[in-house]
Protein backbone atom coordinates (compact mmCIF):
# COMPACT_ATOMS: atom_id res chain seq x y z
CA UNK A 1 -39.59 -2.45 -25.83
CA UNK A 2 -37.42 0.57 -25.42
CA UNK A 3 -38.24 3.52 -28.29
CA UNK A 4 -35.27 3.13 -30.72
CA UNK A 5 -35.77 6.64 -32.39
CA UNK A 6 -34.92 7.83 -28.84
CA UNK A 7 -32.45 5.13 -28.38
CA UNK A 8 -30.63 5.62 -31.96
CA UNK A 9 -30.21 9.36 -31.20
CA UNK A 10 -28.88 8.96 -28.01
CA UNK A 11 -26.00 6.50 -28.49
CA UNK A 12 -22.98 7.09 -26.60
CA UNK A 13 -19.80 8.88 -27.45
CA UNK A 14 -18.45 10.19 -24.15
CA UNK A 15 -14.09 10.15 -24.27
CA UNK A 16 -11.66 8.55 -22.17
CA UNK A 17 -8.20 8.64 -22.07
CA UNK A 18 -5.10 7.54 -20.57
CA UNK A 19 -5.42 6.71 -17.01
CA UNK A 20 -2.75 4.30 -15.54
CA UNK A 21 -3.07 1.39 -17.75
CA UNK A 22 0.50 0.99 -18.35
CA UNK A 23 0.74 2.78 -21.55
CA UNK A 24 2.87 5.88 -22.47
CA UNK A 25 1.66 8.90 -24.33
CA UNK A 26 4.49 10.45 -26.42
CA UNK A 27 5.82 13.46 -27.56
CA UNK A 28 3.03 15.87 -26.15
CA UNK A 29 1.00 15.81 -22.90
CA UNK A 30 -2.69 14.14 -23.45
CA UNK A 31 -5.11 16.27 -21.63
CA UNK A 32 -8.78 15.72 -20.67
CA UNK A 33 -11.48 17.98 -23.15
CA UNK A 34 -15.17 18.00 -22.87
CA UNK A 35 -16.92 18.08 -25.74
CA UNK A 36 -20.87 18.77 -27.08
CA UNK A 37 -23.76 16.32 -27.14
CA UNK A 38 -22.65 13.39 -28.99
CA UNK A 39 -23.42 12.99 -33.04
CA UNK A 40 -26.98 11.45 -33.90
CA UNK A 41 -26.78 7.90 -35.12
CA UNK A 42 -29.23 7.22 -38.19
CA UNK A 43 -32.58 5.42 -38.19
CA UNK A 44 -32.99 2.19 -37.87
CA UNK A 45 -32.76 1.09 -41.65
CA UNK A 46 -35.74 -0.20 -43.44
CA UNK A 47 -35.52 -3.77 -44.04
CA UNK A 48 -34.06 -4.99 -47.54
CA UNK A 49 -32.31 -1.70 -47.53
CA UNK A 50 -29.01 -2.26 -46.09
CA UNK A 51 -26.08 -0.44 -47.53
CA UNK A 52 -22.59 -1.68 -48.55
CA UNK A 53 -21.33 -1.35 -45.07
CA UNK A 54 -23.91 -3.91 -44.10
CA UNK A 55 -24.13 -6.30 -46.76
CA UNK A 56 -19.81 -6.22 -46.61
CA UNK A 57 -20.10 -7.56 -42.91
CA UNK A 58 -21.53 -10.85 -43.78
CA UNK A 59 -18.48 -11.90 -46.47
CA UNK A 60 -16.92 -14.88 -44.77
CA UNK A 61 -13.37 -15.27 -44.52
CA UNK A 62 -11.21 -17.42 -47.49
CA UNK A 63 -8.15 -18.57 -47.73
CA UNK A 64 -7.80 -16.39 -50.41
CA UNK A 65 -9.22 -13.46 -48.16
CA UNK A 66 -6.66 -13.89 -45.14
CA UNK A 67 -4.19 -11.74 -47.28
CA UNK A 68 -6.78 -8.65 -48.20
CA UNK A 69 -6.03 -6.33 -45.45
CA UNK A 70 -9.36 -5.04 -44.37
CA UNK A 71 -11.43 -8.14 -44.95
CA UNK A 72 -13.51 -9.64 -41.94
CA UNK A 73 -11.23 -11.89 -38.95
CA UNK A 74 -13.38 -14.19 -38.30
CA UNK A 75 -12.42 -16.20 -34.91
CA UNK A 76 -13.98 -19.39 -33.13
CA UNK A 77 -16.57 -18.84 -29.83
CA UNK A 78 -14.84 -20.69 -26.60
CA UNK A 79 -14.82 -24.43 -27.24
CA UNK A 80 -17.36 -25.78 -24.76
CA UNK A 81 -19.84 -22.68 -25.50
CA UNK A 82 -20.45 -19.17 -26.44
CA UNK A 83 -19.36 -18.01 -22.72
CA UNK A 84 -17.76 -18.92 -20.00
CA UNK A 85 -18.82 -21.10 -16.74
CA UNK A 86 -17.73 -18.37 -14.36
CA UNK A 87 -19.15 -20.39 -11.38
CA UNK A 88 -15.34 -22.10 -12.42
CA UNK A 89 -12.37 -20.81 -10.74
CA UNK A 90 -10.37 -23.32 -13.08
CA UNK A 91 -11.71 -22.04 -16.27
CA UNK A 92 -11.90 -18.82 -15.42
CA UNK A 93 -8.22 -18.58 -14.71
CA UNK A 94 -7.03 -20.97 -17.73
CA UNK A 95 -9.40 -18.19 -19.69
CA UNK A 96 -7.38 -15.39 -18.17
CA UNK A 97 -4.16 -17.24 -18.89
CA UNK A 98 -4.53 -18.31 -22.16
CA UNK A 99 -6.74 -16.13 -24.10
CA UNK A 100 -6.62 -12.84 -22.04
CA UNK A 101 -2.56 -13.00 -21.90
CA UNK A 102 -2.31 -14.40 -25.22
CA UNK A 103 -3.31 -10.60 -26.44
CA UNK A 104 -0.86 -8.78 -24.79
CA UNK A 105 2.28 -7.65 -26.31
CA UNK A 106 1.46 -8.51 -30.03
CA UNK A 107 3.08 -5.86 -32.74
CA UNK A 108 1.19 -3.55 -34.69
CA UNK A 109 2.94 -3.54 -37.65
CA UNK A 110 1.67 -0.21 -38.60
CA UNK A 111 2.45 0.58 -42.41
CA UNK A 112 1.17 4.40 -41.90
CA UNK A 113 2.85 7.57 -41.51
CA UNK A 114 1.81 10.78 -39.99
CA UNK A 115 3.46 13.07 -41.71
CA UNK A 116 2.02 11.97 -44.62
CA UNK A 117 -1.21 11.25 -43.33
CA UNK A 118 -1.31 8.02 -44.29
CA UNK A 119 -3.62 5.47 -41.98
CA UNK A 120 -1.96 2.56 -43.47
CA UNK A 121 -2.91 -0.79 -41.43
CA UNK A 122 -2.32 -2.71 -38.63
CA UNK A 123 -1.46 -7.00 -39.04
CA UNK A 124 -4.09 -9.28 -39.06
CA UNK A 125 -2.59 -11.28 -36.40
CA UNK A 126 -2.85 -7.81 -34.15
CA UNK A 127 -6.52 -6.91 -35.14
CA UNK A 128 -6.64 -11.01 -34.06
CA UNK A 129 -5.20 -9.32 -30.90
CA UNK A 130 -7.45 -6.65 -30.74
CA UNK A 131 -10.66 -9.08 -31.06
CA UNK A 132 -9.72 -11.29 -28.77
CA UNK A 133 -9.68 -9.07 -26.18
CA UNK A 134 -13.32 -7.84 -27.31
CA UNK A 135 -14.02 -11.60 -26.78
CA UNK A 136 -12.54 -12.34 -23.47
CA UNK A 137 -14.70 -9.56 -21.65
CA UNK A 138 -17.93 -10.63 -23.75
CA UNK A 139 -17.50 -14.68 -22.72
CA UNK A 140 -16.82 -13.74 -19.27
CA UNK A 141 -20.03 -11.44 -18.76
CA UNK A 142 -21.89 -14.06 -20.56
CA UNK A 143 -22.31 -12.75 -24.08
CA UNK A 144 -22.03 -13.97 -27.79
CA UNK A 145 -18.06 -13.84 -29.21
CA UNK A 146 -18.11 -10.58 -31.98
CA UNK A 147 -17.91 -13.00 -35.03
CA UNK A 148 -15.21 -10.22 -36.48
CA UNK A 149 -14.13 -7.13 -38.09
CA UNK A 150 -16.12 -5.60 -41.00
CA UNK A 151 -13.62 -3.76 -43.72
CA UNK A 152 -15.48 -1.25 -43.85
CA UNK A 153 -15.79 -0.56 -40.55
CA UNK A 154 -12.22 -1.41 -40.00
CA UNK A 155 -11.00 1.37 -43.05
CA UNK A 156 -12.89 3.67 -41.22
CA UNK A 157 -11.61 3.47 -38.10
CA UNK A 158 -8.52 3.42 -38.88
CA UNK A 159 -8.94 6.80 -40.64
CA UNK A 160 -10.57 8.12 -37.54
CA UNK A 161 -7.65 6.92 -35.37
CA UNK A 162 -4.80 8.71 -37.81
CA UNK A 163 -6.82 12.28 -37.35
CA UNK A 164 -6.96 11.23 -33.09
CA UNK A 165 -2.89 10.74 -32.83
CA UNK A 166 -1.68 13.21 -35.48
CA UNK A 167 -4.43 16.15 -33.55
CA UNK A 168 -3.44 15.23 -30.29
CA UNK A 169 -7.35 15.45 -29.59
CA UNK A 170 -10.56 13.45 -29.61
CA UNK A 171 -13.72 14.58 -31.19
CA UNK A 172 -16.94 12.90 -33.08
CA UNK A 173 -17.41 15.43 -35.13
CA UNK A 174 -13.60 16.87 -36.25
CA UNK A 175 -13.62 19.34 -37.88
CA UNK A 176 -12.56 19.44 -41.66
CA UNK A 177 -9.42 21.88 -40.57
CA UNK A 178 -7.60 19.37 -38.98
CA UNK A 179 -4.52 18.05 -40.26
CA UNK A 180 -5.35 14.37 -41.97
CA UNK A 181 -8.62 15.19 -41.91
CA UNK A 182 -10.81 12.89 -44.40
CA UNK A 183 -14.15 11.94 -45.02
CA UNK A 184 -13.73 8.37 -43.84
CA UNK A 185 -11.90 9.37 -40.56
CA UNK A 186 -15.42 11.95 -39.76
CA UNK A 187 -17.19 8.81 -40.06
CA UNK A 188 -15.12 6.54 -38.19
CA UNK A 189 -14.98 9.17 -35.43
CA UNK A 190 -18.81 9.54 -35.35
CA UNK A 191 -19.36 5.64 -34.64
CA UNK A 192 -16.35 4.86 -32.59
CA UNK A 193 -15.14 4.34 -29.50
CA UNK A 194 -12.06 6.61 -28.87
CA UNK A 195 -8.96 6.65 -26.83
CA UNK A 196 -5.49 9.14 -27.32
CA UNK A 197 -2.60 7.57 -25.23
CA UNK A 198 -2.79 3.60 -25.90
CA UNK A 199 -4.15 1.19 -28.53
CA UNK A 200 -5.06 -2.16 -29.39
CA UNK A 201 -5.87 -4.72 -26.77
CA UNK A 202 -5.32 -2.22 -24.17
CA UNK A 203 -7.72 0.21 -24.95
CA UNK A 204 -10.26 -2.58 -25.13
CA UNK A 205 -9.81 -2.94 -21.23
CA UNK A 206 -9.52 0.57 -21.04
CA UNK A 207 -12.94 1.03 -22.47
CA UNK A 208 -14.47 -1.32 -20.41
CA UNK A 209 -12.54 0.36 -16.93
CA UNK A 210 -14.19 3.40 -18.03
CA UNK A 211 -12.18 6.05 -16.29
CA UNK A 212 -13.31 9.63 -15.92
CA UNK A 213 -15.84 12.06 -14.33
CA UNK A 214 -17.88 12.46 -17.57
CA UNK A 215 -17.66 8.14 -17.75
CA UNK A 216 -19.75 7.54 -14.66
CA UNK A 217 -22.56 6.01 -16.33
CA UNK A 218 -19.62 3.61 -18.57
CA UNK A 219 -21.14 4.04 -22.31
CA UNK A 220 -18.04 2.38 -23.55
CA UNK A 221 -18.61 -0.67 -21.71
CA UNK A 222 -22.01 -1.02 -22.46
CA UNK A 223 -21.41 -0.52 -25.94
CA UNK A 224 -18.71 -3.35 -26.10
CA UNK A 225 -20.66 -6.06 -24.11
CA UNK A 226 -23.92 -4.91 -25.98
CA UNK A 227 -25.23 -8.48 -27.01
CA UNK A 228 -27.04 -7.91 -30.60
CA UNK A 229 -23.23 -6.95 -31.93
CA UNK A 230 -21.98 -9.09 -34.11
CA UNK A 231 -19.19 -7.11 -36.26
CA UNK A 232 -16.55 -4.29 -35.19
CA UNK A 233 -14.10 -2.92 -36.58
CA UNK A 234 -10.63 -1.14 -35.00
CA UNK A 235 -8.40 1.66 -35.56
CA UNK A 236 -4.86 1.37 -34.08
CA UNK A 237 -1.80 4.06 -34.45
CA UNK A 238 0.93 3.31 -32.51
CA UNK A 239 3.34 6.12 -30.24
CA UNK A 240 5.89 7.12 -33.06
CA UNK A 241 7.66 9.99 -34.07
CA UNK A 242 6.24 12.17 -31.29
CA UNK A 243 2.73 11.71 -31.91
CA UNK A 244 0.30 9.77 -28.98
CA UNK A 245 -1.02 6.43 -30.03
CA UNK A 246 -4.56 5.81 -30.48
CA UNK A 247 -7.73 3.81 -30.87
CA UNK A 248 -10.74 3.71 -32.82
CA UNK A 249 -13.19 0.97 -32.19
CA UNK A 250 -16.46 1.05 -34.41
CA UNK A 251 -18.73 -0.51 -32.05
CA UNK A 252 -22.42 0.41 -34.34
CA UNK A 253 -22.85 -3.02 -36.12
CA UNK A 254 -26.29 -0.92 -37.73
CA UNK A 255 -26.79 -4.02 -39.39
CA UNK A 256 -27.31 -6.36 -36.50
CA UNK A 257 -28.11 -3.88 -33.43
CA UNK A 258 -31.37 -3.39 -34.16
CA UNK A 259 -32.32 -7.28 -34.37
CA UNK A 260 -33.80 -9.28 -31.67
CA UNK A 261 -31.57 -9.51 -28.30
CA UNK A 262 -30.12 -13.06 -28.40
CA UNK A 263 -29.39 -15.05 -25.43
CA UNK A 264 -27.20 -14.48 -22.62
CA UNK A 265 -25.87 -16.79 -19.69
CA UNK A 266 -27.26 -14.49 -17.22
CA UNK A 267 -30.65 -12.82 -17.83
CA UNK A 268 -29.00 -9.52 -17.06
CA UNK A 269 -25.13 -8.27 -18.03
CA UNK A 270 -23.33 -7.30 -14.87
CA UNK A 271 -19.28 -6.08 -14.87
CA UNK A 272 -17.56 -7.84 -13.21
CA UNK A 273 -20.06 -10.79 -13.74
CA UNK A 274 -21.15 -13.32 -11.50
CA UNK A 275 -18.41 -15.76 -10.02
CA UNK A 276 -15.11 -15.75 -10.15
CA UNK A 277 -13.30 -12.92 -11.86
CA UNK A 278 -9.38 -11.64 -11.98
CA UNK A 279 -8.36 -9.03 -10.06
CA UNK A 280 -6.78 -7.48 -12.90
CA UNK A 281 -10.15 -6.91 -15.16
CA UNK A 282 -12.27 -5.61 -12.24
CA UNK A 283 -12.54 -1.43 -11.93
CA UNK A 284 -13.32 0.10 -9.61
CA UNK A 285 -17.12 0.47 -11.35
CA UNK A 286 -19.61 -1.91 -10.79
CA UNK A 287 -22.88 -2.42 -13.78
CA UNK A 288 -25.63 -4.28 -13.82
CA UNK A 289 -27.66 -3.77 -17.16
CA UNK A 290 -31.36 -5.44 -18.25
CA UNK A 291 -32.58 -4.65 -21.35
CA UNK A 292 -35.47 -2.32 -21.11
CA UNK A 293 -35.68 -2.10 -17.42
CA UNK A 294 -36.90 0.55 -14.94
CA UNK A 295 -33.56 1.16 -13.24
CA UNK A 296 -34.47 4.43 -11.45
CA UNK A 297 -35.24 3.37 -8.36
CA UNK A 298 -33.18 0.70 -8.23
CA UNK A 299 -30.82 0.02 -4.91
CA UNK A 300 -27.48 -1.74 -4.19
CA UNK A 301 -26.55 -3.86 -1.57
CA UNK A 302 -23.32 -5.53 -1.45
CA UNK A 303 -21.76 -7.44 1.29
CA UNK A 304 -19.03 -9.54 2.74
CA UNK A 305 -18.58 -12.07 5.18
CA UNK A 306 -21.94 -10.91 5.89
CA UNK A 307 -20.88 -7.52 6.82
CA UNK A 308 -22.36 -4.39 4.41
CA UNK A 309 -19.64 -2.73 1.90
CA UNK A 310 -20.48 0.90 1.06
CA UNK A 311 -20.63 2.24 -2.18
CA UNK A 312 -21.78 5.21 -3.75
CA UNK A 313 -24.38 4.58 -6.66
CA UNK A 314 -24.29 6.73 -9.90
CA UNK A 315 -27.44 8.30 -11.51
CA UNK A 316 -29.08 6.35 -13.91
CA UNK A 317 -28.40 7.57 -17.51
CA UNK A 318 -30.55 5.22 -20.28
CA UNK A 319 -29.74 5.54 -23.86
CA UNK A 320 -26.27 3.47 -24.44
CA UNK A 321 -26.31 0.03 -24.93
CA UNK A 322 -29.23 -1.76 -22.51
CA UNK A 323 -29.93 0.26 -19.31
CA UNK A 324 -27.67 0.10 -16.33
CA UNK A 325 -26.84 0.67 -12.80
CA UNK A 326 -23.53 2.05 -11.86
CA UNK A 327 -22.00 2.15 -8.82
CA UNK A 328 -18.23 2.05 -6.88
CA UNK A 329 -17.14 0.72 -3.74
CA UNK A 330 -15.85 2.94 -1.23
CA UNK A 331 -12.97 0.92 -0.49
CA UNK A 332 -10.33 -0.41 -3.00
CA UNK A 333 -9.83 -3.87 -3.69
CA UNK A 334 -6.71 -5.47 -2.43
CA UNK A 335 -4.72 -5.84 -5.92
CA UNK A 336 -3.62 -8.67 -6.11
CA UNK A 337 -5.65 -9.98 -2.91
CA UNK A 338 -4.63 -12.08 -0.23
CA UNK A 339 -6.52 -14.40 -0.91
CA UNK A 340 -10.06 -14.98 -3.04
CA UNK A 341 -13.29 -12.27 -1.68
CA UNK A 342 -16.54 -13.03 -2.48
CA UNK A 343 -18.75 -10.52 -2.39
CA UNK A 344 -22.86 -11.04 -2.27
CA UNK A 345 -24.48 -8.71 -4.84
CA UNK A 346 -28.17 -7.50 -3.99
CA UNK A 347 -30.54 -5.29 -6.41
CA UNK A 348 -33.90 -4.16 -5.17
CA UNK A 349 -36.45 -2.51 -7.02
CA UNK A 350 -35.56 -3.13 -10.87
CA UNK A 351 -38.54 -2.92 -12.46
CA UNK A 352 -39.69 -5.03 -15.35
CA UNK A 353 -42.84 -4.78 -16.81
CA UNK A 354 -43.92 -2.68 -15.10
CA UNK A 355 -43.15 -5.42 -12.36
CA UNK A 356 -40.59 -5.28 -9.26
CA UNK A 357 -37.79 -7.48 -9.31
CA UNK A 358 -34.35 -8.70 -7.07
CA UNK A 359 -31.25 -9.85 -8.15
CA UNK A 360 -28.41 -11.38 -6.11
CA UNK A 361 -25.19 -12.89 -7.51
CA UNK A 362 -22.16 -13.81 -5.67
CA UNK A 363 -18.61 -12.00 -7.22
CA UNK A 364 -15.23 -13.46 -6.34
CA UNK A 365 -12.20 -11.62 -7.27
CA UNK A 366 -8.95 -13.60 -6.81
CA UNK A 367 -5.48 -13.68 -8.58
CA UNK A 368 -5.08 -16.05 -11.05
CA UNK A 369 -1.69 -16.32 -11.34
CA UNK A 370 -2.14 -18.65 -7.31
């Protein structure tokens, strides 16, 4: 098993930002920053220790809860099972239809304000929104649903979020000169995902596109379709009054991460996943990700209609999420295609064990709107 200590302390907080996915930054241009190693993540807790955060993420949703605004969403895994029969092209395109599309376009509601550096809160029928989003990309790649939002989690983000869009900047660590800066929002920002320049649902895709020269190795991904998670919680500002939008999405469910991995369709995670996927959710970067595995000298093959499609493979960085491969075709993707391409998946050399072992998996993008 992989050495958590190490693991903990090198969780991933690398930024993206707005990169062509249809959103519109507002009032000031949203530039790309570097910043410093990313902010250690705490032990794993000692057991019977858990803190508020934890014990609040296991309150199930009342009736009498639905109108508390920070209180856990819970939502219902797909009907048949926890993920999706991909090997489908008629499920996987009623999925895409009906829950993906059912996400998009949903108001925020935002009761904040900026100038008064209030977070305020977004509707529970867009954090809904925001979840099921979370849950389309899990079922597809074969994962558990996120059973919801923690409060606490939520609060926090939200906070973090506020300090993103009223900065014009992303950081883990702000600094306590910035302008709404708060206690809550440091700690929001130091366990989040981040994103200046769109919010809600599509900053979920966005995080799993993972756009960006410092994104190669797609930390945000991993950390969404990371299987122990169980609760997340979101930030979401909305473009207003000159200020960018953004997102905050506490992905470090510290009460759950550290538990035994639980099952998945496929023994490894791969993006876009084995079978049939919509054009529209795959990137241009590939992943493949096994828990614990030797991924180092791991290669890629990928063909179709029996003829080889290059790619250039990214180096292997471990310490987000499980371990993964990362690469990118050469050549673009028709979008939307002509018609449905399959292309036949090969990985050589993934060690497990301490033993060798291949993977092949057949990926066909198509456009599910034919």
């Amino acid at each position: 098993m992989r050495n958590k200590e190490t693991f903990g302390r090198c969780l991933f907080f690398s930024l993206i930002f707005l990169l062509g996915l249809g959103s519109t930054t507002v009032g000031f241009a949203v530039k790309e920053t570097l910043t410093g190693p990313p902010p250690a993540f705490p032990e794993k807790p000692d057991a019977g220790l858990l803190g508020t955060e934890e014990l609040t993420a296991h309150i199930s949703l009342t009736s009498e809860a639905v109108s508390s605004a920070y209180l856990p969403i819970i939502v219902s895994p797909p009907a048949v099972s926890l993920w999706i029969d991909t090997q489908s092209r008629t499920a996987v395109q009623q999925y895409y239809l009906t829950e993906y599309l059912a996400s998009e376009g949903v108001a925020a509601g935002w009761t904040g304000n900026h100038g008064n550096c209030q977070p305020g809160t977004t509707t529970l029928v867009f954090r809904e929104a925001v979840l099921r989003r979370i849950n389309y990309f899990r079922a597809m790649a074969g994962i558990a649903p996120v059973t919801g939002f923690n409060e606490t989690y939520n609060s926090k983000a939200q906070a973090a979020a506020l300090m993103m869009s009223v900065n014009g900047s992303l950081s883990h660590s702000p600094p306590t000169s910035w302008l709404c800066y708060t206690d809550d929002g440091h700690s929001g920002a130091g366990s989040s995902n981040l994103y200046l320049g769109i919010y809600g649902p599509s900053a979920i895709s966005g995080y799993i596109r993972d756009p960006g020269a410092s994104n190669y190795f797609v930390g945000h991904r991993r950390w969404i379709l990371y299987p122990q998670t169980q609760y997340m919680g979101t930030g979401d500002i909305p473009p207003e009054g000159g200020y960018a939008a953004a997102n905050a999405l506490w992905v470090f469910d510290t009460a759950n991460m550290w538990e035994p991995r639980p099952p998945t369709r496929e023994a490894y995670i791969a993006w876009p996943p084995p079978g049939y996927v919509p054009y529209q959710v795959v990137f241009p970067r590939w992943s493949f990700a096994y828990d614990d595995a030797d991924l180092s000298n791991a290669t890629v093959t990928i063909t179709r209609d029996g003829q080889p499609i290059g790619i250039t493979l990214s180096p292997v960085v471990n310490g987000y999420g499980e371990n993964t491969l990362v690469w990118e075709l050469d050549a673009a993707i028709p979008q939307p295609p002509g018609n449905d391409m399959a292309f036949n998946v090969t990985i050589r050399n993934v060690s497990i064990n301490g033993s060798l072992q291949e993977f092949s998996y057949e990926v066909t993008v198509f456009d599910p709107n034919t």
